[in-house]
N, C-alpha and C. Protein backbone atom coordinates (compact mmCIF):
# COMPACT_ATOMS: atom_id res chain seq x y z
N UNK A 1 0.84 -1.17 0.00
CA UNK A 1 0.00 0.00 0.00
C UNK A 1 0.89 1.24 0.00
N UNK A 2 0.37 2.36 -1.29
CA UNK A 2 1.20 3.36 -0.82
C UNK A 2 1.17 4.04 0.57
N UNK A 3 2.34 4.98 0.58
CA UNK A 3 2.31 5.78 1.94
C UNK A 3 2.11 7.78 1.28
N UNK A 4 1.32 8.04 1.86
CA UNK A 4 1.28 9.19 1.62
C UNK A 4 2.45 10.28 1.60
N UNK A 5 3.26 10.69 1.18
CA UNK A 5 3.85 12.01 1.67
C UNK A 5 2.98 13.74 1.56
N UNK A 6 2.76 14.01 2.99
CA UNK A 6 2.49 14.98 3.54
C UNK A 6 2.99 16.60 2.85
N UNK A 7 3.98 16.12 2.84
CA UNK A 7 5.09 17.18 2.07
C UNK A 7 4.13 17.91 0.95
N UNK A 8 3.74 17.13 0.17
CA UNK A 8 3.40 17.14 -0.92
C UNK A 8 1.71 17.60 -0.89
N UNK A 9 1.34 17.84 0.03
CA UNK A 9 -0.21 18.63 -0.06
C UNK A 9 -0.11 19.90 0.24
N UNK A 10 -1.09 20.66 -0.17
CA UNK A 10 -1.02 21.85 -0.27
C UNK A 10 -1.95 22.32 1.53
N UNK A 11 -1.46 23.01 1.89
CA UNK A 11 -1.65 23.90 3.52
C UNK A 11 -2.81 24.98 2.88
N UNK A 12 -3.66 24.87 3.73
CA UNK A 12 -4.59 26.51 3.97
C UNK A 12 -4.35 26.31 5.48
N UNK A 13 -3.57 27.32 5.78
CA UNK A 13 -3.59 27.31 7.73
C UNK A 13 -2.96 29.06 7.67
N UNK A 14 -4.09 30.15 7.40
CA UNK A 14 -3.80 31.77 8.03
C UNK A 14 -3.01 31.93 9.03
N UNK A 15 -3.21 30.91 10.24
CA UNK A 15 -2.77 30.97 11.85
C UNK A 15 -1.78 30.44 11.76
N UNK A 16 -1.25 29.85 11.30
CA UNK A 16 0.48 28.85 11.24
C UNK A 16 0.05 27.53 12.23
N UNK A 17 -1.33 26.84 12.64
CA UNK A 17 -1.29 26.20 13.39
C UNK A 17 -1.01 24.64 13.01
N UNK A 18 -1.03 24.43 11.66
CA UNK A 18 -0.82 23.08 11.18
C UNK A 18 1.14 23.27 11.05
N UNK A 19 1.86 21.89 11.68
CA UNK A 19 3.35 21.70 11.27
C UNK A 19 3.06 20.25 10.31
N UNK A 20 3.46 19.76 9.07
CA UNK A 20 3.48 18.91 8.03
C UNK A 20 4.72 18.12 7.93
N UNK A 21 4.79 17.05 8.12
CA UNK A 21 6.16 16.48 7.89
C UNK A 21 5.75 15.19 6.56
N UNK A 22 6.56 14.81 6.13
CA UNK A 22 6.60 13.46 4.93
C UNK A 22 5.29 12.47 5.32
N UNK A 23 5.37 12.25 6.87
CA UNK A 23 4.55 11.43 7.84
C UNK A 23 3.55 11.51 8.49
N UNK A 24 3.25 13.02 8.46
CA UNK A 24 2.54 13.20 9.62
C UNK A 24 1.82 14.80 9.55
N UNK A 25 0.87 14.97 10.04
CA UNK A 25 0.10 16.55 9.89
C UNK A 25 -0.47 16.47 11.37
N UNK A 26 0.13 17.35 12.16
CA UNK A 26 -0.03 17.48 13.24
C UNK A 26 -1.00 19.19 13.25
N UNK A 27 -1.92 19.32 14.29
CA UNK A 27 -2.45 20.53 14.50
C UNK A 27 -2.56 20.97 15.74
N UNK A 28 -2.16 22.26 16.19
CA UNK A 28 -1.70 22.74 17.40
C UNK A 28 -3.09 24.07 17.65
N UNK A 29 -3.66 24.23 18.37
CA UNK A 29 -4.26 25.01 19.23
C UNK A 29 -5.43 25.35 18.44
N UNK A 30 -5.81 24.90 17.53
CA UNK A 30 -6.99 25.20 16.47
C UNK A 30 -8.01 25.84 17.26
N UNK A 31 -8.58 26.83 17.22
CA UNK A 31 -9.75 27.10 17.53
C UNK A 31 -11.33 27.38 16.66
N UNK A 32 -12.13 26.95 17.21
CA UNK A 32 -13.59 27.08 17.22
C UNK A 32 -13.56 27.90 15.40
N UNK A 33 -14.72 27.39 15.09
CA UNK A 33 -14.63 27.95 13.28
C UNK A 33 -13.29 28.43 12.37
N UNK A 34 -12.23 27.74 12.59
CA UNK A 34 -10.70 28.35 12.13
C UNK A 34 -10.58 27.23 10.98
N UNK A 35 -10.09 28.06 10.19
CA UNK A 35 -10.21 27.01 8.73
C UNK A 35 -8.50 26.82 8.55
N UNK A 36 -8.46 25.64 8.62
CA UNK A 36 -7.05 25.40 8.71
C UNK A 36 -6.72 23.74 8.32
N UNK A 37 -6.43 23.35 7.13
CA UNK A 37 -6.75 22.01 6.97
C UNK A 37 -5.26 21.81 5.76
N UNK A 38 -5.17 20.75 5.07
CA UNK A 38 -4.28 20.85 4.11
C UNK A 38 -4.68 19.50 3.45
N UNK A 39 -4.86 19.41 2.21
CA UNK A 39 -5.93 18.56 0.91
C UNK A 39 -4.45 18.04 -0.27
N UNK A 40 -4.62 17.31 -1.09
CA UNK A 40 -4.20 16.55 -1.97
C UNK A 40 -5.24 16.64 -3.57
N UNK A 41 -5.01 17.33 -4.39
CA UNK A 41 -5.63 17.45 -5.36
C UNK A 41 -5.07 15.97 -6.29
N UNK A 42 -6.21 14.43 -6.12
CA UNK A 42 -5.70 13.56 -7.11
C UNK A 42 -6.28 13.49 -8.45
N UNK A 43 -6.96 14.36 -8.71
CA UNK A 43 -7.70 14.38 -10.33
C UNK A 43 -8.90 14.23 -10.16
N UNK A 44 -9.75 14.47 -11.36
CA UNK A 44 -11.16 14.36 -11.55
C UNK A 44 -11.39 13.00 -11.48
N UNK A 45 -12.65 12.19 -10.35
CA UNK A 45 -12.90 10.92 -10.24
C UNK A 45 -11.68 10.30 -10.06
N UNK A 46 -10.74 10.48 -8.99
CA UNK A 46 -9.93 9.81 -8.67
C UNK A 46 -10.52 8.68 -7.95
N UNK A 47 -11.21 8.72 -6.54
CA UNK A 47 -11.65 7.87 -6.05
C UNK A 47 -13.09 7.44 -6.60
N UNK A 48 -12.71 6.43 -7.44
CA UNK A 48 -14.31 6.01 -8.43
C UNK A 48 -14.36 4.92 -7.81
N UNK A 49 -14.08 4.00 -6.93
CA UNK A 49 -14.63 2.55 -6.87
C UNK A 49 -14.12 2.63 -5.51
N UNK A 50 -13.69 1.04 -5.13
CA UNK A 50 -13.50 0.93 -3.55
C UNK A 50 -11.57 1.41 -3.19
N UNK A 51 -11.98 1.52 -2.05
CA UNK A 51 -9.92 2.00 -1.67
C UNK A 51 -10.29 1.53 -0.27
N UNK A 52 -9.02 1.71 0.39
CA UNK A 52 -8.46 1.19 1.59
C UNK A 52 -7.69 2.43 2.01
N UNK A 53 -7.64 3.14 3.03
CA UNK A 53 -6.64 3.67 3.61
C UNK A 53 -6.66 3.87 5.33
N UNK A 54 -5.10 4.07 5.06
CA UNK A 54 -5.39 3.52 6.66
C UNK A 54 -4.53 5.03 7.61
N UNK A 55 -5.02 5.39 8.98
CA UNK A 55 -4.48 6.47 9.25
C UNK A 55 -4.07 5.89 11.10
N UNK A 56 -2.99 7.15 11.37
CA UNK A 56 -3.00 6.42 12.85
C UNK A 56 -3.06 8.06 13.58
N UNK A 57 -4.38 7.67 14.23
CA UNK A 57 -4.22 9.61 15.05
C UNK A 57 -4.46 8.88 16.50
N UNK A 58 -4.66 10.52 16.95
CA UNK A 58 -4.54 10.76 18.07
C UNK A 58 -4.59 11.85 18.78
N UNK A 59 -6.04 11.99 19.65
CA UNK A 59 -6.45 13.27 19.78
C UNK A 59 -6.16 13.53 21.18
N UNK A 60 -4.98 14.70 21.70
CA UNK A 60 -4.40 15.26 23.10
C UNK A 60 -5.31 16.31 23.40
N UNK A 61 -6.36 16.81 22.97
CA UNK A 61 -6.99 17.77 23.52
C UNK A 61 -8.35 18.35 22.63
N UNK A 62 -9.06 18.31 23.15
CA UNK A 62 -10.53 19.71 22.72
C UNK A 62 -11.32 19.67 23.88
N UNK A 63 -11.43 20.73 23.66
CA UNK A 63 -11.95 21.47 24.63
C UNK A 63 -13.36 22.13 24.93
N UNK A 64 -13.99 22.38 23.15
CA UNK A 64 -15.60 22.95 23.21
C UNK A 64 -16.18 21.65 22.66
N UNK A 65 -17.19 22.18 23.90
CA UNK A 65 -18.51 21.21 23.61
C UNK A 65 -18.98 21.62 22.23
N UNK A 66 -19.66 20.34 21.70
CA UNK A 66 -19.92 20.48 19.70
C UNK A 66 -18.30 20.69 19.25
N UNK A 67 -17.36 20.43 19.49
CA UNK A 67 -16.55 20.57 18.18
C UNK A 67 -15.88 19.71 17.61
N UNK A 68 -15.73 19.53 16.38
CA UNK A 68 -15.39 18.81 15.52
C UNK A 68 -13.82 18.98 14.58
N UNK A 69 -12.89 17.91 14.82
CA UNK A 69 -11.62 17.59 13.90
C UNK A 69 -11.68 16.98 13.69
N UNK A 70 -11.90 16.90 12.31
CA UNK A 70 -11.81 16.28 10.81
C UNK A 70 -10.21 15.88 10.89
N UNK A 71 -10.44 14.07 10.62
CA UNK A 71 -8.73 13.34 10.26
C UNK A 71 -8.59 13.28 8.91
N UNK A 72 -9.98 13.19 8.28
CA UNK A 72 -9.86 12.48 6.73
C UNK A 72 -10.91 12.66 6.22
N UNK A 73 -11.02 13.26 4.69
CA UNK A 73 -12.11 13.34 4.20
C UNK A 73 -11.63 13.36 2.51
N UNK A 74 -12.66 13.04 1.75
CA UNK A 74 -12.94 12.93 0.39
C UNK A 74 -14.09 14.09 -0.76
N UNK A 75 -13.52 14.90 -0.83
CA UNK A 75 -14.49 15.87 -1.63
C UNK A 75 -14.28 16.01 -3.67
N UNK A 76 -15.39 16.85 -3.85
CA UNK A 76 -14.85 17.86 -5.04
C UNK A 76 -14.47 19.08 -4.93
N UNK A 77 -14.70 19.79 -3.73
CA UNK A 77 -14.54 21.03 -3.02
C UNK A 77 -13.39 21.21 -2.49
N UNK A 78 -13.00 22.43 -2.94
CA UNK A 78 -11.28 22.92 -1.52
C UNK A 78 -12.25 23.93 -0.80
N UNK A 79 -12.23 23.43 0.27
CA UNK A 79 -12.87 24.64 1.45
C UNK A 79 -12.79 23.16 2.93
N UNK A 80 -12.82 23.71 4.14
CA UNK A 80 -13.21 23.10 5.29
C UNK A 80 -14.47 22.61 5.15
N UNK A 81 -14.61 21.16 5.93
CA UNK A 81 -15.62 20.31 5.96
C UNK A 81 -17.09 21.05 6.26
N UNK A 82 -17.25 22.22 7.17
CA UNK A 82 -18.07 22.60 7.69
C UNK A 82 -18.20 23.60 6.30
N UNK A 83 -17.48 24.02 6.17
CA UNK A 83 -17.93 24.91 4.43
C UNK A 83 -18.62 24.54 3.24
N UNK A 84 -17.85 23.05 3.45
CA UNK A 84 -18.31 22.48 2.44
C UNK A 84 -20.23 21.84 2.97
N UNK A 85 -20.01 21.82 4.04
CA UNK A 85 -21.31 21.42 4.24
C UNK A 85 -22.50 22.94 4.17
N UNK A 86 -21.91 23.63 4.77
CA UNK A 86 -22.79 24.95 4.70
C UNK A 86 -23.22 25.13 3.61
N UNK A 87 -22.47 24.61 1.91
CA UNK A 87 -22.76 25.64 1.05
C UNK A 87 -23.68 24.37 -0.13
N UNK A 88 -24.06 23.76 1.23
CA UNK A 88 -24.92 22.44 -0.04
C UNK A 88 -23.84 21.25 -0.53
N UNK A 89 -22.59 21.02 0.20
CA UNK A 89 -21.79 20.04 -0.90
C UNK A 89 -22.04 18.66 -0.53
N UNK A 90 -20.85 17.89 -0.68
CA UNK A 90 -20.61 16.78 -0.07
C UNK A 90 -19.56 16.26 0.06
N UNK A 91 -19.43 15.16 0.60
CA UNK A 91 -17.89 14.44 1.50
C UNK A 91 -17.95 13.34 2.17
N UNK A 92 -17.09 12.74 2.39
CA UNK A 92 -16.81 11.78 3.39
C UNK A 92 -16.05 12.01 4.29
N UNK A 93 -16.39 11.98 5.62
CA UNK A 93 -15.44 12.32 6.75
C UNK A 93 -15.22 11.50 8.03
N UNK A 94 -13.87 11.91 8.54
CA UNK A 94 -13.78 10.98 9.59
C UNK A 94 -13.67 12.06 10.42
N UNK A 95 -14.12 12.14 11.94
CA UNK A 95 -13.67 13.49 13.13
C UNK A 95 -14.16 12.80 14.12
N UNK A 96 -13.29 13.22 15.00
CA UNK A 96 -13.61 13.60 16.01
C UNK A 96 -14.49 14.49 16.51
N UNK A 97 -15.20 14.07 17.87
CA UNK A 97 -16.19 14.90 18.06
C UNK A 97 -16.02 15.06 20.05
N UNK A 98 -16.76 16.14 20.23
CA UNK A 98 -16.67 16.56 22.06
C UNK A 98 -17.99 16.53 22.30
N UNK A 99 -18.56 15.38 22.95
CA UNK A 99 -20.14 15.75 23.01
C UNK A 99 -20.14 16.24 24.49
N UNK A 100 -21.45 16.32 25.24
CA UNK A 100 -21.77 16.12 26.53
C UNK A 100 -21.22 15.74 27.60
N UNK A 101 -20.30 14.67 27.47
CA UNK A 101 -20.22 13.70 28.03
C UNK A 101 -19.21 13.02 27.82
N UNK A 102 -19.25 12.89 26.58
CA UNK A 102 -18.07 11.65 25.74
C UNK A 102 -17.41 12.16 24.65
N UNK A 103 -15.68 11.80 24.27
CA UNK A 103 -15.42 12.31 23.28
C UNK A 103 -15.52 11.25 22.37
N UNK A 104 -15.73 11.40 21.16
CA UNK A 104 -16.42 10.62 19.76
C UNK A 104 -15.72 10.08 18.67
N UNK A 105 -15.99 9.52 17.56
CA UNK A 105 -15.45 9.40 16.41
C UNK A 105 -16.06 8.96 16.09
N UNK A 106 -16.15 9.98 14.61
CA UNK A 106 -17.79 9.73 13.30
C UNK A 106 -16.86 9.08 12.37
N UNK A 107 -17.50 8.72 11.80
CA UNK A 107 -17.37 8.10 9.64
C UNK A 107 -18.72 9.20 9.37
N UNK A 108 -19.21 10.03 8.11
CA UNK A 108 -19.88 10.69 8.24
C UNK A 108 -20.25 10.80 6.25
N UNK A 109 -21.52 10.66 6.49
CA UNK A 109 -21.41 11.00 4.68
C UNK A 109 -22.34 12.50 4.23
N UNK A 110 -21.85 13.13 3.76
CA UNK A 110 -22.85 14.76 3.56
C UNK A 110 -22.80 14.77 1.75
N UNK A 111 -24.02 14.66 1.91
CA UNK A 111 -24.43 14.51 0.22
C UNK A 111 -25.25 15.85 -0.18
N UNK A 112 -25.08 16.76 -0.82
CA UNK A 112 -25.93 17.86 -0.90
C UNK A 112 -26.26 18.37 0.44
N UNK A 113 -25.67 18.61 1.38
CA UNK A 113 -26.09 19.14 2.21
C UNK A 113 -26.46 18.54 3.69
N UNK A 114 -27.26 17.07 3.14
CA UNK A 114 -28.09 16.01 3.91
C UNK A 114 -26.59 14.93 4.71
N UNK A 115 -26.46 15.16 6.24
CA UNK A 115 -25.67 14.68 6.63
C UNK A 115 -25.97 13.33 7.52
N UNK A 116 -25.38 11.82 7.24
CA UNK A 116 -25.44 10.83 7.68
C UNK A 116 -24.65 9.93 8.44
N UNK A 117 -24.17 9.85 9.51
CA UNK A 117 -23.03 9.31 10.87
C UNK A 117 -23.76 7.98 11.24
N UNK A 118 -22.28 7.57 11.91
CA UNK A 118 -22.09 6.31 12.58
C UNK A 118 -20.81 6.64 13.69
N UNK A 119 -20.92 6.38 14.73
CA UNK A 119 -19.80 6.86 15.73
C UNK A 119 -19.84 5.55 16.60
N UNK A 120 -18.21 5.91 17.33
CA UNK A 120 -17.63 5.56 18.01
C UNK A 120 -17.60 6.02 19.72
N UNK A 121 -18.01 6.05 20.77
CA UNK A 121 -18.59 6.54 22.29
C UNK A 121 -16.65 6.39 22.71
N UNK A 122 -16.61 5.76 23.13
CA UNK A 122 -15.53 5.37 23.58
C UNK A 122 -13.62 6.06 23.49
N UNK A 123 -13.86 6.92 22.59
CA UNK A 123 -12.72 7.78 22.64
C UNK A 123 -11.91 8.40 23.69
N UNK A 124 -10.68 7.99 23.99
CA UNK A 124 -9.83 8.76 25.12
C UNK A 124 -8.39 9.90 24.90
N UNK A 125 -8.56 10.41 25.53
CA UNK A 125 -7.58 11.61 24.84
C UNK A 125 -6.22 10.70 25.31
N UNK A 126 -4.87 11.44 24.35
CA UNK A 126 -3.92 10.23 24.35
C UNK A 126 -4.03 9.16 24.37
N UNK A 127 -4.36 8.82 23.55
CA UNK A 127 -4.53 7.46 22.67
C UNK A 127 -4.41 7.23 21.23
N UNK A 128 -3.68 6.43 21.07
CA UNK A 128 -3.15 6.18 19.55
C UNK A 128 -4.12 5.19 18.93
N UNK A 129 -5.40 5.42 18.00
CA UNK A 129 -6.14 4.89 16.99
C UNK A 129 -5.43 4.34 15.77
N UNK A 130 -5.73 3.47 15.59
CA UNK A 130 -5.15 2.71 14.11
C UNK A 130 -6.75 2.71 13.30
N UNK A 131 -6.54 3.56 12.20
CA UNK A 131 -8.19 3.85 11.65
C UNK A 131 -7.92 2.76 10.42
N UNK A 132 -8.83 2.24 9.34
CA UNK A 132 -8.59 1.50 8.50
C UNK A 132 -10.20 2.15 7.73
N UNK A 133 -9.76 2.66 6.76
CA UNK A 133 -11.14 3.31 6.33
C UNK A 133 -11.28 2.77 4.80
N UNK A 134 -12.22 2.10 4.67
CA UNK A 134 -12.94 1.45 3.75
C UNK A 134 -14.14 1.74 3.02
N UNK A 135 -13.96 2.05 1.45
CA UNK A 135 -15.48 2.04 0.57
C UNK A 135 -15.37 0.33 0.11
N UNK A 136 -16.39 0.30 0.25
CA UNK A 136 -16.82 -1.28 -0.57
C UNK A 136 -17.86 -0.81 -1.49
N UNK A 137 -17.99 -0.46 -2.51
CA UNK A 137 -18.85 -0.29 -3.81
C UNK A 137 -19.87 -0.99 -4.28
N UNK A 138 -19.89 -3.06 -3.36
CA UNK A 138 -20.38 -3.71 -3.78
C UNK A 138 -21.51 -4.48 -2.52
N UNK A 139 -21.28 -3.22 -2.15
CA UNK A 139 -22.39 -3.35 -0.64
C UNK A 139 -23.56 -2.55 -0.52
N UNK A 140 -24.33 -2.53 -0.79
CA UNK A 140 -25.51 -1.46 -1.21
C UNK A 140 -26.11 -0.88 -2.41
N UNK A 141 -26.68 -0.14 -2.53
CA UNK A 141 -27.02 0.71 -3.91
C UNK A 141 -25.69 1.17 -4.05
N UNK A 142 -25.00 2.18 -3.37
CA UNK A 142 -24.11 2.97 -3.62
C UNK A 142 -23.12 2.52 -3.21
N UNK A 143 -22.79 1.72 -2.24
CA UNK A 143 -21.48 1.76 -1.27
C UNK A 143 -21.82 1.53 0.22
N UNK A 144 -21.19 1.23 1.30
CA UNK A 144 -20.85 1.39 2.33
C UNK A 144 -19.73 2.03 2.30
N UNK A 145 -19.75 2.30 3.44
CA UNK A 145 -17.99 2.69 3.92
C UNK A 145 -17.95 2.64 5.76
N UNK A 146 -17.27 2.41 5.80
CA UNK A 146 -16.10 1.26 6.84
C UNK A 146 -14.89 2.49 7.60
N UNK A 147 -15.10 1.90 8.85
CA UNK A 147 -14.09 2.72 9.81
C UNK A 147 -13.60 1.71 11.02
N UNK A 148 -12.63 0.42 10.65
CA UNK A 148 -12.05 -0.29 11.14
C UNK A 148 -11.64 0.08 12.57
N UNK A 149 -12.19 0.52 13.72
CA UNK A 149 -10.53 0.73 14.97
C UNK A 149 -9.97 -0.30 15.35
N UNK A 150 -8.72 0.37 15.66
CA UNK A 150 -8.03 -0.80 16.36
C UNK A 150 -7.16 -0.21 17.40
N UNK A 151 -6.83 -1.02 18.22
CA UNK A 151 -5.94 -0.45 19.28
C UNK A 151 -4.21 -0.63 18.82
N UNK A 152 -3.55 -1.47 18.10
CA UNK A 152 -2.54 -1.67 17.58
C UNK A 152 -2.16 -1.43 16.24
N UNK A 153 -0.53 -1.30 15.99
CA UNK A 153 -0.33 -0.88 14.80
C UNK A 153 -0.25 -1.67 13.62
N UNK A 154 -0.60 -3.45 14.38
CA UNK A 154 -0.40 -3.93 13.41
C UNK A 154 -2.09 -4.72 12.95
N UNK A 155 -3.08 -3.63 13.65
CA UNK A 155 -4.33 -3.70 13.22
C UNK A 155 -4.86 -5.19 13.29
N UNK A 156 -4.55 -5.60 14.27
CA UNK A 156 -5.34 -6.79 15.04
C UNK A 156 -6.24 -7.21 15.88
N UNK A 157 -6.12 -5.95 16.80
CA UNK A 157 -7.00 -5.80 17.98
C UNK A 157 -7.77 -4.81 17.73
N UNK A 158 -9.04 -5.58 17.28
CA UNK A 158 -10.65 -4.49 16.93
C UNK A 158 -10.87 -4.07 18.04
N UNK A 159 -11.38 -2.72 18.23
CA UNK A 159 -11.68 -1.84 18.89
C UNK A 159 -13.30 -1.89 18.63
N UNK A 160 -13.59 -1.27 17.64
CA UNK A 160 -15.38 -0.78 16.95
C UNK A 160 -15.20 -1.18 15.50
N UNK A 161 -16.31 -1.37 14.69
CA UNK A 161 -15.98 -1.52 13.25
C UNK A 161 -17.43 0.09 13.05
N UNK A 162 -17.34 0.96 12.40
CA UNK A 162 -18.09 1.99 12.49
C UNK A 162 -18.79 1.30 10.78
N UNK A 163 -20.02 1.78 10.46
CA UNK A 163 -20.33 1.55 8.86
C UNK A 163 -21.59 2.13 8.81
N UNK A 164 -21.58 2.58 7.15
CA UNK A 164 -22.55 3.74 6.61
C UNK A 164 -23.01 3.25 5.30
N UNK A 165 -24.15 2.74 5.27
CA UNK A 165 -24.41 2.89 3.67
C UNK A 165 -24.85 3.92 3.04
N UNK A 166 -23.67 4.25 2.17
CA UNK A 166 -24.13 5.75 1.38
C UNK A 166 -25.21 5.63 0.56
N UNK A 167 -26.09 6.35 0.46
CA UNK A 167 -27.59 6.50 0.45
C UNK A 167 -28.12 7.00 -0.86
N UNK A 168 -27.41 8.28 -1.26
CA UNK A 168 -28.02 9.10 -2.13
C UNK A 168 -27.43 9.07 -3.69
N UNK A 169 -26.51 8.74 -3.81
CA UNK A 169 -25.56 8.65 -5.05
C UNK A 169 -24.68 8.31 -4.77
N UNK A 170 -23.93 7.65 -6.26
CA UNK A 170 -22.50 7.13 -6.18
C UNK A 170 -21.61 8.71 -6.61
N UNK A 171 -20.59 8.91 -5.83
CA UNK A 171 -19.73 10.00 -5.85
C UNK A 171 -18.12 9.78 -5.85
N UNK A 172 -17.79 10.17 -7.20
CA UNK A 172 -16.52 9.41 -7.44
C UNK A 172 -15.83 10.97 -6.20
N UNK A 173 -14.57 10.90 -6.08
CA UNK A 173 -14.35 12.18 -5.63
C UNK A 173 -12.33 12.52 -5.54
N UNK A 174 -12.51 13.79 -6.01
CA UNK A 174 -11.49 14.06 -6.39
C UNK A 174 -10.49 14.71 -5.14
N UNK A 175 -10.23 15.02 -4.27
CA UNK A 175 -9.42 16.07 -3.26
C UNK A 175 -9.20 14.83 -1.99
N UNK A 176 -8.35 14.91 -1.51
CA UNK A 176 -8.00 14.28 0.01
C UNK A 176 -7.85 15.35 0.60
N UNK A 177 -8.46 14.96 1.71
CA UNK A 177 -7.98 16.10 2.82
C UNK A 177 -7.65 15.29 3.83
């Protein structure tokens, strides 16, 4: 499986709060509506059928209730997830979330606007997630898609398996974020 280099995506961060290495996209002090993300332009209908990718995070801190960091997502749009949702789009996303009570992790599908989750309760700050995120194309009308956890790196020890059948259309999609 390839490995991403980081290097090689393009930064929107005004605040200087994202540091980017070959390996790794780390984000430091983000606050509340701050658009600060950095995307991979792979072509028109790059992602047309099923893929596999796999990510390893790890969330040390949030702090507002409702807020949301986005690890991974799939668009036609360059703008932040919440932009892209404001302005009618769509995506696939993975985030973190701060509810009430518990901190979270969605798989999330926003099709025109119309947004559809599956989460994870169980999230602890410092803790290293091994994500394994999956479209299967041949699971539904449209697709499922798949959010493997695991507690290890060598993705053995299931944690949650998260899953969404995408609903509204098949959406090839061009941008990583």
């Amino acid at each position: 499986m390839a490995v991403e280099d980081f290097t090689t995506y393009t930064e929107v961060d005004p605040n200087l709060r994202i540091t980017k290495t070959a390996t790794r996209v780390t984000g430091t002090a983000l606050t509340r509506n701050e658009d600060a993300y950095v995307y991979l332009d792979k072509g028109v209908n790059y992602f047309d059928g099923d893929f596999t990718h796999l990510l390893t995070v790890c969330l040390t801190a949030i702090s507002a209730y409702n807020a949301r960091v986005y690890l991974w997502g799939l668009t036609n749009t360059i703008d932040d997830m919440k932009g892209i949702d404001d302005a009618n789009g769509s995506f696939l996303g993975v985030f973190f979330y701060q509810g009430a009570a518990t901190k979270q992790l969605y798989i999330e599908e926003v099709d025109s606007g119309m947004s559809r989750a599956d989460n994870y309760q169980g999230v602890s700050l410092s803790t290293v997630y091994y994500l394994k995120i999956v479209r299967d194309e041949s699971v539904g009308t449209y697709g499922t898609l798949y959010c493997y956890i695991y507690s290890n790196a060598a993705r053995t020890v299931l944690v949650d398996t998260l899953s969404l059948t995408l609903t509204t259309s098949k959406k090839d999609f061009r941008y990583l974020f």
